[in-house]
Protein backbone atom coordinates (compact mmCIF):
# COMPACT_ATOMS: atom_id res chain seq x y z
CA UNK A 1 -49.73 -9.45 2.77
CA UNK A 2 -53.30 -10.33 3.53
CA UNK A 3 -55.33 -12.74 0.46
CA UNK A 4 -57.23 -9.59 -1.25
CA UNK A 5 -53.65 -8.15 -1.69
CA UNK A 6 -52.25 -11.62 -3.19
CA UNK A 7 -55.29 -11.56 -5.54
CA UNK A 8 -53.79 -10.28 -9.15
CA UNK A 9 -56.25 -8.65 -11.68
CA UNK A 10 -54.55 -9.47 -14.48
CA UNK A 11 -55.89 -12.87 -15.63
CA UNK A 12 -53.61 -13.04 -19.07
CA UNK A 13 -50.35 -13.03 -16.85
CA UNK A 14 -47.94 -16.24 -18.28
CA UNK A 15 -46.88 -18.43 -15.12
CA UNK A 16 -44.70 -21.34 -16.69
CA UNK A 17 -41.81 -24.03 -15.37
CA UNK A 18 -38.30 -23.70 -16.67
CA UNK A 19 -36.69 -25.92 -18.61
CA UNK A 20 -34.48 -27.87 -15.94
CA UNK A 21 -32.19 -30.29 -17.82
CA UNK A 22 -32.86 -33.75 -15.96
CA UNK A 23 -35.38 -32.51 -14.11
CA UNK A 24 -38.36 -31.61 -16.86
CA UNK A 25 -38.97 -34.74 -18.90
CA UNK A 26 -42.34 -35.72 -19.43
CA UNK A 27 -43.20 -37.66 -16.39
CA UNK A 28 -42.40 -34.95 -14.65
CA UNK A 29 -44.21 -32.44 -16.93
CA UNK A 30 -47.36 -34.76 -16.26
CA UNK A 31 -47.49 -34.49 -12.73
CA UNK A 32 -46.46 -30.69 -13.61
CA UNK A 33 -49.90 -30.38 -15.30
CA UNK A 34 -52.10 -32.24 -12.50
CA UNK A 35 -50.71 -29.78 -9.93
CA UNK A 36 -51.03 -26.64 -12.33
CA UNK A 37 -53.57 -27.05 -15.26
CA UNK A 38 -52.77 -23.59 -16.72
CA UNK A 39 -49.18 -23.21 -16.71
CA UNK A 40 -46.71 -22.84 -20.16
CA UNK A 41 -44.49 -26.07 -19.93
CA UNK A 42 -41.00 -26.35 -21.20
CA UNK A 43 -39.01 -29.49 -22.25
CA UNK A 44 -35.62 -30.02 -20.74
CA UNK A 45 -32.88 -28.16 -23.52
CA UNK A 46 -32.61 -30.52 -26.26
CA UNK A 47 -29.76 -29.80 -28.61
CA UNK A 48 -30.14 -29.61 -32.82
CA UNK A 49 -27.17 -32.54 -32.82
CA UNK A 50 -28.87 -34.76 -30.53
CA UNK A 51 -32.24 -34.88 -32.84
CA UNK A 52 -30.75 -34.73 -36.11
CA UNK A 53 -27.55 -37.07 -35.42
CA UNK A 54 -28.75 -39.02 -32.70
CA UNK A 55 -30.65 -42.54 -32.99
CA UNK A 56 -33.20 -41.78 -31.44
CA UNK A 57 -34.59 -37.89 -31.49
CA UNK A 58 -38.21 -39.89 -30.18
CA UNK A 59 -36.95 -39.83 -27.08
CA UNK A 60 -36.75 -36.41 -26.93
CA UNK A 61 -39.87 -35.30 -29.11
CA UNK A 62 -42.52 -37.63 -27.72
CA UNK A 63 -45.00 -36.37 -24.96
CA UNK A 64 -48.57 -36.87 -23.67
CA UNK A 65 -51.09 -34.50 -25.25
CA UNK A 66 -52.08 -33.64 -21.65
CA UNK A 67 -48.55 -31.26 -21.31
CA UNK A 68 -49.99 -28.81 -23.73
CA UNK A 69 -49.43 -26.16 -23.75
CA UNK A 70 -46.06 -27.17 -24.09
CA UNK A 71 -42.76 -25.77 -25.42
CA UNK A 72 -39.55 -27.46 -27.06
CA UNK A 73 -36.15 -25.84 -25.88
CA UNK A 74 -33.96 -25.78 -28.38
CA UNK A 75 -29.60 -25.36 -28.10
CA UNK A 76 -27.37 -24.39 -31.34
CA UNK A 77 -25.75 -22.19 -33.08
CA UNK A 78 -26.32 -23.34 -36.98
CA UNK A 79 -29.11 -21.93 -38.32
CA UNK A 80 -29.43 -24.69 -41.19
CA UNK A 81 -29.71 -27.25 -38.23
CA UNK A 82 -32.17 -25.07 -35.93
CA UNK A 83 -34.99 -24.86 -38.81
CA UNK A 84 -34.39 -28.77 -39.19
CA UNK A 85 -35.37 -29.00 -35.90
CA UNK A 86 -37.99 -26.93 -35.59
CA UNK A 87 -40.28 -28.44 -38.49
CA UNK A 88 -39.72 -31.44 -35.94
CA UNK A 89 -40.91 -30.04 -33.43
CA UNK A 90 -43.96 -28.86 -35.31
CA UNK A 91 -44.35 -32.46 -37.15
CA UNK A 92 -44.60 -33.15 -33.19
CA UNK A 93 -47.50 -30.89 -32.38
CA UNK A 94 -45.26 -28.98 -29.69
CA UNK A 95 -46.86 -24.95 -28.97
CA UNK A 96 -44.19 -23.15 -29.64
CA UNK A 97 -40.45 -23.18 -29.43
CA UNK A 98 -37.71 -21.48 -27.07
CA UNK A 99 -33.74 -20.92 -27.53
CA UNK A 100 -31.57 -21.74 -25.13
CA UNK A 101 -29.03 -18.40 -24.91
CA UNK A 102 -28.73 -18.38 -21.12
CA UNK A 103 -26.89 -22.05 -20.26
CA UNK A 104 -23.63 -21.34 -19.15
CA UNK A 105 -22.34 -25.23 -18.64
CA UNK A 106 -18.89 -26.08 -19.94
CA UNK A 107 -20.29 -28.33 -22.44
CA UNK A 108 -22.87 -25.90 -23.70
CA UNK A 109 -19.47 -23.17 -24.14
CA UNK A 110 -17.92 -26.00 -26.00
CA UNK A 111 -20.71 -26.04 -29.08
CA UNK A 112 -20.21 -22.31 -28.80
CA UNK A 113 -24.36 -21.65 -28.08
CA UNK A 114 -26.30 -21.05 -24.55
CA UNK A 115 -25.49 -17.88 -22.96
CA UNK A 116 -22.12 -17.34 -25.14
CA UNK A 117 -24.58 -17.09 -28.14
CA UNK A 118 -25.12 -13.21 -26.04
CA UNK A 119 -22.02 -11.63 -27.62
CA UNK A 120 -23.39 -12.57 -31.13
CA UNK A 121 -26.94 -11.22 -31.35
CA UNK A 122 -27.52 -11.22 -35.41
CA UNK A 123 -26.65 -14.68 -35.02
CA UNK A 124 -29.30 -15.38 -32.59
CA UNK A 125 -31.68 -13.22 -34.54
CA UNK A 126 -30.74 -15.77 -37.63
CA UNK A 127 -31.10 -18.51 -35.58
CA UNK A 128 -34.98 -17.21 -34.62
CA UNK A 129 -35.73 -16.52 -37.89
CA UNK A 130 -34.66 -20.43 -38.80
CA UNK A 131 -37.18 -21.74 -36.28
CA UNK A 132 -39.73 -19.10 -37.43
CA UNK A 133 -40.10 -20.77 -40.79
CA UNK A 134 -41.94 -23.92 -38.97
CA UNK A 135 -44.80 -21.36 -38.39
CA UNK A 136 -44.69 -22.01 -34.44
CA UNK A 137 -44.29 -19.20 -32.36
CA UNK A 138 -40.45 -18.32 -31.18
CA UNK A 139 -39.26 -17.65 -27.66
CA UNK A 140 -35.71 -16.86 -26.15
CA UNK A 141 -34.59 -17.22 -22.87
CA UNK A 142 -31.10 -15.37 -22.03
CA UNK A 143 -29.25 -14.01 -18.93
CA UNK A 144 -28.75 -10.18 -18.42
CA UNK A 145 -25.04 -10.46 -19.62
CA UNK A 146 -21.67 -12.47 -19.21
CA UNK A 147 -19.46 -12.71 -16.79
CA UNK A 148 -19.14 -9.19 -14.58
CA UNK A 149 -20.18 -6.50 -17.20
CA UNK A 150 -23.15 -5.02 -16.25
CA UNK A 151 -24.38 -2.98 -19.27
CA UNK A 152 -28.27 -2.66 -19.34
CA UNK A 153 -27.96 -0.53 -22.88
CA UNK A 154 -26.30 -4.30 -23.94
CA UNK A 155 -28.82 -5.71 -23.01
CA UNK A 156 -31.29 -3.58 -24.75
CA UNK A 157 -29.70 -3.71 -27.77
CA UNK A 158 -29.52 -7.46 -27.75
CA UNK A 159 -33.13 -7.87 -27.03
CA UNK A 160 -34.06 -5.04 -29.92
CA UNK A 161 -31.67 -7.07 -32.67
CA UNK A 162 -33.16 -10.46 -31.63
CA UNK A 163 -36.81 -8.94 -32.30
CA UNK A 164 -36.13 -7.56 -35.97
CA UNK A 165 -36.25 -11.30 -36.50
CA UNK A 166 -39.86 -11.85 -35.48
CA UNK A 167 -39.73 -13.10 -31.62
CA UNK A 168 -41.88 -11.40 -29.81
CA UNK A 169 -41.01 -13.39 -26.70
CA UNK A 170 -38.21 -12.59 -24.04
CA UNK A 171 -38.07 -14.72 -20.96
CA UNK A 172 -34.78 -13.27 -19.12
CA UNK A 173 -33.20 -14.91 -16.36
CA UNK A 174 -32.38 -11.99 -14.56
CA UNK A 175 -28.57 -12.65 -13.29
CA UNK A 176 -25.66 -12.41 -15.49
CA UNK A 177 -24.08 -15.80 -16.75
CA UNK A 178 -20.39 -15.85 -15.07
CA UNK A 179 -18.54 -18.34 -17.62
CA UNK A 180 -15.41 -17.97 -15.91
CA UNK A 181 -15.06 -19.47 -12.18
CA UNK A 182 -18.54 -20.64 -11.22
CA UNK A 183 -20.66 -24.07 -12.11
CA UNK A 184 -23.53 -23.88 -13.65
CA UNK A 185 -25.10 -24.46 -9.89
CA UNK A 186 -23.60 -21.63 -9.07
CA UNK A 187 -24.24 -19.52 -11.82
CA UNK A 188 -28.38 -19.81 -10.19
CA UNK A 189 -27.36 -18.15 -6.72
CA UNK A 190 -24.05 -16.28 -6.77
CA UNK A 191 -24.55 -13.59 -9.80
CA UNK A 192 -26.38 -10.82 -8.29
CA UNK A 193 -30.25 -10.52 -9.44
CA UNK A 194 -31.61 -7.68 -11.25
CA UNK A 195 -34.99 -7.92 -11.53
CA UNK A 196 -35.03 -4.04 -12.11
CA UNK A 197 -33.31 -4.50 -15.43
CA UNK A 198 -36.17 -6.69 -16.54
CA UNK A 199 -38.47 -4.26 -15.53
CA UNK A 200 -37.06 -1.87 -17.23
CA UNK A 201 -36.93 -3.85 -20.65
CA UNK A 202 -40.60 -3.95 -20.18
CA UNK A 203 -41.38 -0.11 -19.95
CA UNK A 204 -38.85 0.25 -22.82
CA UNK A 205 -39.88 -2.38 -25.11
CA UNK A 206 -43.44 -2.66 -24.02
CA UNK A 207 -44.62 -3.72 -27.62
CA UNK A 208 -42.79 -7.14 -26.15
CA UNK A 209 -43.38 -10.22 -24.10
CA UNK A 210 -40.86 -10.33 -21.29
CA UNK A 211 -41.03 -12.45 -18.49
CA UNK A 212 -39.11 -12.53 -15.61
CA UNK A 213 -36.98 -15.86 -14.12
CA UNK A 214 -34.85 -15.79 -11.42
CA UNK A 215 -35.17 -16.16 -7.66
CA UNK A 216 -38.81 -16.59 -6.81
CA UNK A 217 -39.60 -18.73 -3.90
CA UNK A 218 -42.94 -17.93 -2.58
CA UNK A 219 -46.57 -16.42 -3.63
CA UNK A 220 -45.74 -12.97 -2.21
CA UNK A 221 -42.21 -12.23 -4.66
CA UNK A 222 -43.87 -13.81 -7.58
CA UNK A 223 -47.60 -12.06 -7.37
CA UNK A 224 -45.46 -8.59 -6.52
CA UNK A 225 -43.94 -9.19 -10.01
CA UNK A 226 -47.10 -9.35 -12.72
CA UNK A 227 -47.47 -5.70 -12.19
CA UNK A 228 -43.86 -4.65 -13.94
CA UNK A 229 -43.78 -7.79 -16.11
CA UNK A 230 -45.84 -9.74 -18.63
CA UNK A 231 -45.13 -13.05 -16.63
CA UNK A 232 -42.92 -15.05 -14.54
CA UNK A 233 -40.87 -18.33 -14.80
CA UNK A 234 -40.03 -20.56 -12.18
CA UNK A 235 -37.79 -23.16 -11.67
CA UNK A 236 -36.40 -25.03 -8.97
CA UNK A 237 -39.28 -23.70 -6.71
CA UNK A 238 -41.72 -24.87 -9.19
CA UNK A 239 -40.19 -28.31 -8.81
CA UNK A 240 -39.49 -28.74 -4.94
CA UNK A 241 -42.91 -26.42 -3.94
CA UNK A 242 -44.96 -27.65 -6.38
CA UNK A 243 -47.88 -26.75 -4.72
CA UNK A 244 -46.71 -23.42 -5.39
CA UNK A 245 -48.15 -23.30 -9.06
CA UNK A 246 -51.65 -24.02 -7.72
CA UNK A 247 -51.47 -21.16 -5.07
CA UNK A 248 -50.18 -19.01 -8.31
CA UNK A 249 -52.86 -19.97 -10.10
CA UNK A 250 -55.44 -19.34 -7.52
CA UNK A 251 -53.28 -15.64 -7.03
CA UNK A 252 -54.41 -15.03 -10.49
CA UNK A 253 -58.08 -16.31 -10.24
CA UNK A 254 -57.52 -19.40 -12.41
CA UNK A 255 -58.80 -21.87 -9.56
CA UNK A 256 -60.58 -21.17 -6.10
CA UNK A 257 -59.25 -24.06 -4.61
CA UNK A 258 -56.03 -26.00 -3.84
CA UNK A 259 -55.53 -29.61 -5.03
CA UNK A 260 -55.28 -32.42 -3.18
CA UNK A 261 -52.36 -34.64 -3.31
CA UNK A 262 -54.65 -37.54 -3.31
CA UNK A 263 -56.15 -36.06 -6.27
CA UNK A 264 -52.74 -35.65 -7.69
CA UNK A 265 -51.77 -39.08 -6.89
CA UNK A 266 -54.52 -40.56 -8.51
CA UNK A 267 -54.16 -38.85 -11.55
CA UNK A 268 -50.39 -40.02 -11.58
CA UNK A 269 -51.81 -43.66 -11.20
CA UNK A 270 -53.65 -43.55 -14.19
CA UNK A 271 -50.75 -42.36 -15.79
CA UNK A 272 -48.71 -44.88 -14.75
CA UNK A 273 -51.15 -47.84 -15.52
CA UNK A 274 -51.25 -46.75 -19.29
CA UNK A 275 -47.17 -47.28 -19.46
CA UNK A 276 -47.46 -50.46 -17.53
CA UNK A 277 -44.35 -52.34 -16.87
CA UNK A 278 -42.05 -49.99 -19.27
CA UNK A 279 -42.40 -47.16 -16.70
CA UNK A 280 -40.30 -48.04 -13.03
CA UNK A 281 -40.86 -46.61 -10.43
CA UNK A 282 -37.97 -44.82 -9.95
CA UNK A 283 -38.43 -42.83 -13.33
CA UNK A 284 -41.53 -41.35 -11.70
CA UNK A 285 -41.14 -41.39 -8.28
CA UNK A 286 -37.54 -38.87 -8.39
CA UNK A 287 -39.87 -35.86 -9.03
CA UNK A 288 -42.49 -36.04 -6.22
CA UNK A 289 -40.48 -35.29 -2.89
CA UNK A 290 -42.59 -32.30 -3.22
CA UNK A 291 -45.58 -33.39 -3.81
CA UNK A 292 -46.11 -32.87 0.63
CA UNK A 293 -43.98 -29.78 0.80
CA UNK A 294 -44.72 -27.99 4.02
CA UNK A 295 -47.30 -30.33 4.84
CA UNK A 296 -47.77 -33.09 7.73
CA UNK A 297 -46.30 -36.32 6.81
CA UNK A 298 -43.79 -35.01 4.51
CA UNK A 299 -41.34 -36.56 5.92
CA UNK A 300 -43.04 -39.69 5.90
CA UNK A 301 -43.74 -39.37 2.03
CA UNK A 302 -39.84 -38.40 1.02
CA UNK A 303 -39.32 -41.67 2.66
CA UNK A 304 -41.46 -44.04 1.12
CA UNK A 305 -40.15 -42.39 -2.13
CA UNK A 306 -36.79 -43.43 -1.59
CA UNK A 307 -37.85 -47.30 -1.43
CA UNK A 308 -38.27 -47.35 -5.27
CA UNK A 309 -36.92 -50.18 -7.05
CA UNK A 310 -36.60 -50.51 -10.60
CA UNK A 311 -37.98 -53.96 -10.98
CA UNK A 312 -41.75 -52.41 -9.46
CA UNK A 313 -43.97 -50.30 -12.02
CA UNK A 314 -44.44 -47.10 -11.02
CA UNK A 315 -48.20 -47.95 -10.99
CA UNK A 316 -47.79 -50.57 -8.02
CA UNK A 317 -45.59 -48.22 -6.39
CA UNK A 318 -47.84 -45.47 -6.17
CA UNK A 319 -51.04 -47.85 -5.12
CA UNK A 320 -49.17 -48.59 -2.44
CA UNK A 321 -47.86 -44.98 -1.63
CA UNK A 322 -51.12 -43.93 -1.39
CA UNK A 323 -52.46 -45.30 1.77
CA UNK A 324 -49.87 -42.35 3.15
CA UNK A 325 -52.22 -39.89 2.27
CA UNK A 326 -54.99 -40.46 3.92
């Protein structure tokens, strides 16, 4: 595929980042935003519980006004709790909010939300209408289906129910969640991908937002897929490639150029000076193994990362990482 064929016309398309739990927090949303300054970003899934019961919902609400726009990921399955935690969220100044239905962990089946919350559709179409109320625009992200039914007229009806309660937004991972017999590692390779179903929600709902998730590795699969769907999510290759976004970005005539990672690295310095000593090095330096992906001297880079010590700020750290990208 030659550039003028990777060149999309389309300039509204969404590209975002998943939320990846332990991988999206805001330092890594940061660098997220140097590499990619038009992308949607997500928070990690934060549960209803964990802000309203836990000591410390800060944690998990607080973010640099740089990550807009950004979106909170929310996971329950009481409605009274969900609209609690979405006038947080907007109290916040977050962009909009998402529910989790597609996390198939053990603990998530536990609480009874994530993907189970699939087999109960007027619930989840109570629990949008909750986080509706904080005036912030509502997203859901959910699988095709559970387990090994395959039933795209489910599905259908499931995204139709959700959307009498006012989301407008579908971002479908497009493999089924297998709650039986697989991790939730496994449940991101091993459940075959149907990226025709998602199409296919488009042309049939095409009054809604869908966007695909699922898969994507390089420019070629992702650009192929703005012409059957209104965007495209990406996740793990978003975090190892980030470089990725930026070549997205410039697919979609956002940029002309590509950053440079000693652009990138500078801006992360800055960053780091303003937290000072109470950010170590180790909190920032976990997320950039890819900030050299495919490039000379990656190797070089992945190892210097792996000499952080939490007693060095991640400021000092990175001063002295930097002489590796010259």
């Amino acid at each position: 595929m030659n550039s003028n064929e990777n060149t999309v016309k389309s300039s509204d398309k969404i590209l975002s980042v998943a939320p990846m739990l332990d991988w999206t927090d805001r330092h890594c949303r940061y660098f997220l935003r140097l590499v990619c300054p038009s992308c949607v970003l997500y928070t990690e899934m934060v549960t209803t519980s964990t802000l309203l019961l836990g000591r410390d919902p800060e944690r998990f609400l607080e973010f640099s006004g740089a990550e807009h726009p950004l979106i909170l990921q929310l996971g329950g399955d009481d409605p009274q709790a969900m609209r609690a935690a979405a006038g947080m969220a907007r109290a916040y100044g977050y962009d909009g909010l998402n529910l989790n239905v597609g996390c198939p962990s053990p603990r998530v089946q536990k609480g009874s939300f994530g993907a189970c919350l699939m087999t109960t559709p007027d619930l989840v179409a109570e629990l949008v209408a909750a986080m509706g109320e904080s005036g912030l625009p509502v997203s859901v992200k959910h699988r095709l289906g559970l387990d090994r039914e395959e039933d795209y007229v489910a599905l259908r009806a499931f995204v139709e129910t959700v959307a009498t309660a006012g989301c407008r937004h579908f971002i479908v991972h497009a493999r089924n969640a297998w709650l039986k017999g697989l991790s939730p590692a496994k449940n991101r390779d091993v459940p075959p991908l149907r990226w025709d179903w998602v199409h296919q929600l488009k042309k049939d709902l095409p009054h809604l937002t869908i966007e695909i998730n699922g898969g994507f590795h390089d420019l070629a699969a992702v650009t192929a897929q703005f012409s059957a769907a209104d965007g495209v999510m990406l996740g793990r290759a978003a975090y190892h490639h980030p470089l990725l976004l930026a070549e997205i970005e410039r697919a979609l005539g956002r940029r002309k150029t590509l950053p440079e990672p000693e652009v990138i690295l500078s801006g992360l310095i800055a960053y780091a000076e303003r937290w000072g000593e109470g950010l170590p090095a180790p909190r920032l330096s976990r997320h950039l193994h890819g900030l050299r992906f495919g490039q000379s001297g990656a190797a070089v880079w992945r190892r210097f990362l792996g000499t952080a010590e939490p007693g060095e700020s991640a400021a000092k750290f990175l001063r002295r990482g930097m002489s590796l990208l010259d």
